[in-house]
C-alpha atoms as a PDB file:
ATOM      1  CA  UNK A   1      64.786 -32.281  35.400  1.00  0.00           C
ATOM      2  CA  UNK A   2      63.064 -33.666  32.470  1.00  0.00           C
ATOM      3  CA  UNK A   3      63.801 -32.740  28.911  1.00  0.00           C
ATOM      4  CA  UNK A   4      61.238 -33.265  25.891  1.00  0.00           C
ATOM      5  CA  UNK A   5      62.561 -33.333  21.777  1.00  0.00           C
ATOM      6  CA  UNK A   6      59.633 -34.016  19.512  1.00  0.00           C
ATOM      7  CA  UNK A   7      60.066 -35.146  15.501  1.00  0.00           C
ATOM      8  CA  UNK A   8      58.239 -35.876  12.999  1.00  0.00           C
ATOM      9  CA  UNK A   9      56.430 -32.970  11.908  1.00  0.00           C
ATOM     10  CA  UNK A  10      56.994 -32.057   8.527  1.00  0.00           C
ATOM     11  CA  UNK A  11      54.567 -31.221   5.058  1.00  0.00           C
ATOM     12  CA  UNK A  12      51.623 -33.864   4.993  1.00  0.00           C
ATOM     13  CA  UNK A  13      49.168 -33.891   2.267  1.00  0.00           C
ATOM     14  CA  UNK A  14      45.464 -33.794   2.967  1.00  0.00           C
ATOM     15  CA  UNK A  15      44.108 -37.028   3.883  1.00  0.00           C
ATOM     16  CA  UNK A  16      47.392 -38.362   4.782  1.00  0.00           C
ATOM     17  CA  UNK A  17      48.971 -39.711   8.353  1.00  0.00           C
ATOM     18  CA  UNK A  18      51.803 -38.824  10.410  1.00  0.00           C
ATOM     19  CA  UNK A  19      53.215 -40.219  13.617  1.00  0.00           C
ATOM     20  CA  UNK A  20      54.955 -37.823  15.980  1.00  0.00           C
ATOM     21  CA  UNK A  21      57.501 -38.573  18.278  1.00  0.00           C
ATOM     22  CA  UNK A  22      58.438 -37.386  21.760  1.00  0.00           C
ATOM     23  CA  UNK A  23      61.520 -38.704  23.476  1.00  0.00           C
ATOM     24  CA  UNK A  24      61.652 -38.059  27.321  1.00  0.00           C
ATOM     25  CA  UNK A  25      65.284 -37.213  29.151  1.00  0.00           C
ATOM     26  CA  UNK A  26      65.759 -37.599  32.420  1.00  0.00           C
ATOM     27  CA  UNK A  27      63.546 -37.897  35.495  1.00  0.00           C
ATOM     28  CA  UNK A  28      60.938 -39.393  33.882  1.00  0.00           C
ATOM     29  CA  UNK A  29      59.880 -42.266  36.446  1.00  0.00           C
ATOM     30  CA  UNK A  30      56.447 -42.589  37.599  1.00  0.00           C
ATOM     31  CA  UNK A  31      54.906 -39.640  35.459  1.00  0.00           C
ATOM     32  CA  UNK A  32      51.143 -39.660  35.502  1.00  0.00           C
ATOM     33  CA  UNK A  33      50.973 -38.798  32.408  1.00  0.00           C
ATOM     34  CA  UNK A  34      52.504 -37.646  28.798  1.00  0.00           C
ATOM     35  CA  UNK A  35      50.710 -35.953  25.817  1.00  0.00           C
ATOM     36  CA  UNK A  36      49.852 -33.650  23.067  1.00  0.00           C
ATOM     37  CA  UNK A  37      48.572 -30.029  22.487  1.00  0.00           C
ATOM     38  CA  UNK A  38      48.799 -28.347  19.807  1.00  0.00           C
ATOM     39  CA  UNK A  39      48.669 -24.331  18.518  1.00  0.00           C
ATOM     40  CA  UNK A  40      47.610 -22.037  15.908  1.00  0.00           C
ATOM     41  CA  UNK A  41      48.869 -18.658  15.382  1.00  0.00           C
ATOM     42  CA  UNK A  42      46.281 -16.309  17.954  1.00  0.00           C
ATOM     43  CA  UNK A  43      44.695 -19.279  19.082  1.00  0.00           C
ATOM     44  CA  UNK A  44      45.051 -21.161  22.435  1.00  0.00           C
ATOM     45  CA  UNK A  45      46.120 -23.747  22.636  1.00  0.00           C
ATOM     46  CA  UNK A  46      44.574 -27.167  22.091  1.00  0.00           C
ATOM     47  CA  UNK A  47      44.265 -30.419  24.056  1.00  0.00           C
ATOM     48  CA  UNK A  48      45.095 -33.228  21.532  1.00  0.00           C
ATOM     49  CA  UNK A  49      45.474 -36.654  23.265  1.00  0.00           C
ATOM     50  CA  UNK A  50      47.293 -38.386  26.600  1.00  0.00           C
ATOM     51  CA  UNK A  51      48.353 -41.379  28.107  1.00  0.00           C
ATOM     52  CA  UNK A  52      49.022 -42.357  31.366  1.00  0.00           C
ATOM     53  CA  UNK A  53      51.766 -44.502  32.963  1.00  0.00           C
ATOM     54  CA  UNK A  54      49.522 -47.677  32.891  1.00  0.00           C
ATOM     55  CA  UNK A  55      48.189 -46.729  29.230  1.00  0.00           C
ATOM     56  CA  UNK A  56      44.825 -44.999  29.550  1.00  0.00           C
ATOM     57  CA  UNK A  57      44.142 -43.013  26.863  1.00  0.00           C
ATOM     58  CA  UNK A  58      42.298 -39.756  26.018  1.00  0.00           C
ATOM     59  CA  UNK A  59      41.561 -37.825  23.047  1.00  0.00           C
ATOM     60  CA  UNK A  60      40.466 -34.556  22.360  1.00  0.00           C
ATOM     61  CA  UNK A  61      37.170 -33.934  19.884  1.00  0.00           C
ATOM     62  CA  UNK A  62      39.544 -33.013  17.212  1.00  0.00           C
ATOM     63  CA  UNK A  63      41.272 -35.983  16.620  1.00  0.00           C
ATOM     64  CA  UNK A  64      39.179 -38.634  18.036  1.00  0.00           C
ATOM     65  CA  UNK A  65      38.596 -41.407  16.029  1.00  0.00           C
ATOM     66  CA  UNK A  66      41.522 -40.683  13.677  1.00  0.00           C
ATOM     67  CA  UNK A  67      44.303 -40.658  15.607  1.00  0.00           C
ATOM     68  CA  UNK A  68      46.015 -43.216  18.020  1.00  0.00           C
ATOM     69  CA  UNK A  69      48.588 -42.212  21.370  1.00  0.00           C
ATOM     70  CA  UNK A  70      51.024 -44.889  22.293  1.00  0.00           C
ATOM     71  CA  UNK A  71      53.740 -44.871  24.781  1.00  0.00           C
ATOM     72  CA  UNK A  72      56.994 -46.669  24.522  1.00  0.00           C
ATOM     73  CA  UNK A  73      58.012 -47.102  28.246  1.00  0.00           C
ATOM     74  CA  UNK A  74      61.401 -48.531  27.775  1.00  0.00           C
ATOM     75  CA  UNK A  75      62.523 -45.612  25.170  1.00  0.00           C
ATOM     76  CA  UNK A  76      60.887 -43.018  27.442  1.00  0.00           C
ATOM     77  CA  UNK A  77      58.553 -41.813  23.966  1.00  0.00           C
ATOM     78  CA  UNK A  78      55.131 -41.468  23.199  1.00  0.00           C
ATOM     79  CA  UNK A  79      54.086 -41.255  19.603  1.00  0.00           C
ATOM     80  CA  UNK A  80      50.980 -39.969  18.202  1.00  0.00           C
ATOM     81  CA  UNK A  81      49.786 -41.422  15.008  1.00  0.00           C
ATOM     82  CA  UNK A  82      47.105 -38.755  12.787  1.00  0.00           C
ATOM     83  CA  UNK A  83      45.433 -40.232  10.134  1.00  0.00           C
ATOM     84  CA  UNK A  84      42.924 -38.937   7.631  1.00  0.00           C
ATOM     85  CA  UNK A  85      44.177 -35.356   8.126  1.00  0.00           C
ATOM     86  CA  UNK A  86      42.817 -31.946   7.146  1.00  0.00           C
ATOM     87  CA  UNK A  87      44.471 -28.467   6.790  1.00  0.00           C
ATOM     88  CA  UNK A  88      43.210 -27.894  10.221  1.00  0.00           C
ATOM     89  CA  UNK A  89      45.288 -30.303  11.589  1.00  0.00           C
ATOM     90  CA  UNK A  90      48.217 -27.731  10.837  1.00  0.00           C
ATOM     91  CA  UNK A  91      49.632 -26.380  14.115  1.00  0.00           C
ATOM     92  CA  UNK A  92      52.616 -26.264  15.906  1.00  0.00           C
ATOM     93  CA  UNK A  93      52.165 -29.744  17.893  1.00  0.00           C
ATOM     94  CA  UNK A  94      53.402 -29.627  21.514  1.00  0.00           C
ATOM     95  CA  UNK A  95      54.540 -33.014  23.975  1.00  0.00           C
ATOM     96  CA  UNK A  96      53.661 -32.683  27.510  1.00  0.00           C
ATOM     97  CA  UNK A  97      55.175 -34.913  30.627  1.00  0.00           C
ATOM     98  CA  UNK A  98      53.143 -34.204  33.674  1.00  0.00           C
ATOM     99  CA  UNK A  99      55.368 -35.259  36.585  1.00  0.00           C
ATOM    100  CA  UNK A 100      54.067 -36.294  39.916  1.00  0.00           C
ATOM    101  CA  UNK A 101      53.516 -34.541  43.304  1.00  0.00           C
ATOM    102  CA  UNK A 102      52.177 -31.591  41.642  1.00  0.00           C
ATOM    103  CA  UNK A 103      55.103 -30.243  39.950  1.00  0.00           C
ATOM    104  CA  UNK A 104      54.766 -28.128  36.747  1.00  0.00           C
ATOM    105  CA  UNK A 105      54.291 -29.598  33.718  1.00  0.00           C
ATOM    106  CA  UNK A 106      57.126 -29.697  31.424  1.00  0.00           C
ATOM    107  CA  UNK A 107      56.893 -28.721  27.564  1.00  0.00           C
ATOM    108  CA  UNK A 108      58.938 -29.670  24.315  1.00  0.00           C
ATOM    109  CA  UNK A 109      59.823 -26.972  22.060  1.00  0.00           C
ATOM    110  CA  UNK A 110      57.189 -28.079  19.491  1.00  0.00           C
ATOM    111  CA  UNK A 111      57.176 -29.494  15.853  1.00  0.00           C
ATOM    112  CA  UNK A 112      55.611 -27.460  12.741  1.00  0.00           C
ATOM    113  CA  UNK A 113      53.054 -30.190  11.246  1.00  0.00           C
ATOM    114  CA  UNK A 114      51.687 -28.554   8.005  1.00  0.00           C
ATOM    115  CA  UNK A 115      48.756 -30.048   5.780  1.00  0.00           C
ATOM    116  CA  UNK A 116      48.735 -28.936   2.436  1.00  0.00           C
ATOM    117  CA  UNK A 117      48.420 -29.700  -1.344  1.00  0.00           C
END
């Protein structure tokens, strides 16, 4: 059983950064990988960055080139850092841990990241 608690969201002004957290409980060993979607309201929902065990990285179109995935093995975390952000950054950001052998992903509850004047 793995558990995921993001942080960091909050009220970010536009053209500001953020770094989100996501702190890993439990089983974590030998995950492929961990990451970030995040949701609108009626939308679905979208693929924002991962990184695998040995630190590959990916980014989704949204955020590449402004943002930056990082994975603190030893603290079972990942962060991901947004930087020159828009109001269309603001979603409900979700961490993923994609355990091995197939199993189901597992999903944090989410944290409210809002970008506003």
């Amino acid at each position: 059983q793995v558990d995921l608690v993001e942080s960091g969201g909050g009220l970010v002004q536009p053209g500001g950064s953020l770094r989100l957290s996501c702190a890993a409980s439990g089983r974590v060993d030998n995950s492929n990988a961990m990451g970030w979607y995040r949701q609108v309201p009626g939308k679905q929902r979208e693929y924002i960055a991962s990184i695998t065990t040995g630190g590959s990285t990916d980014y989704g179109d949204a955020v590449k080139g402004r943002s930056t995935i990082s994975r603190d093995h030893g603290e079972n975390t990942v962060y991901l850092a947004l930087n020159n952000m828009t109001p269309e950054d603001t979603a409900v950001y979700f961490c993923y841990f994609d355990p091995p052998f197939g199993r189901p992903w597992v999903w944090g509850q989410g944290t409210q990241v809002t970008v506003s004047s």
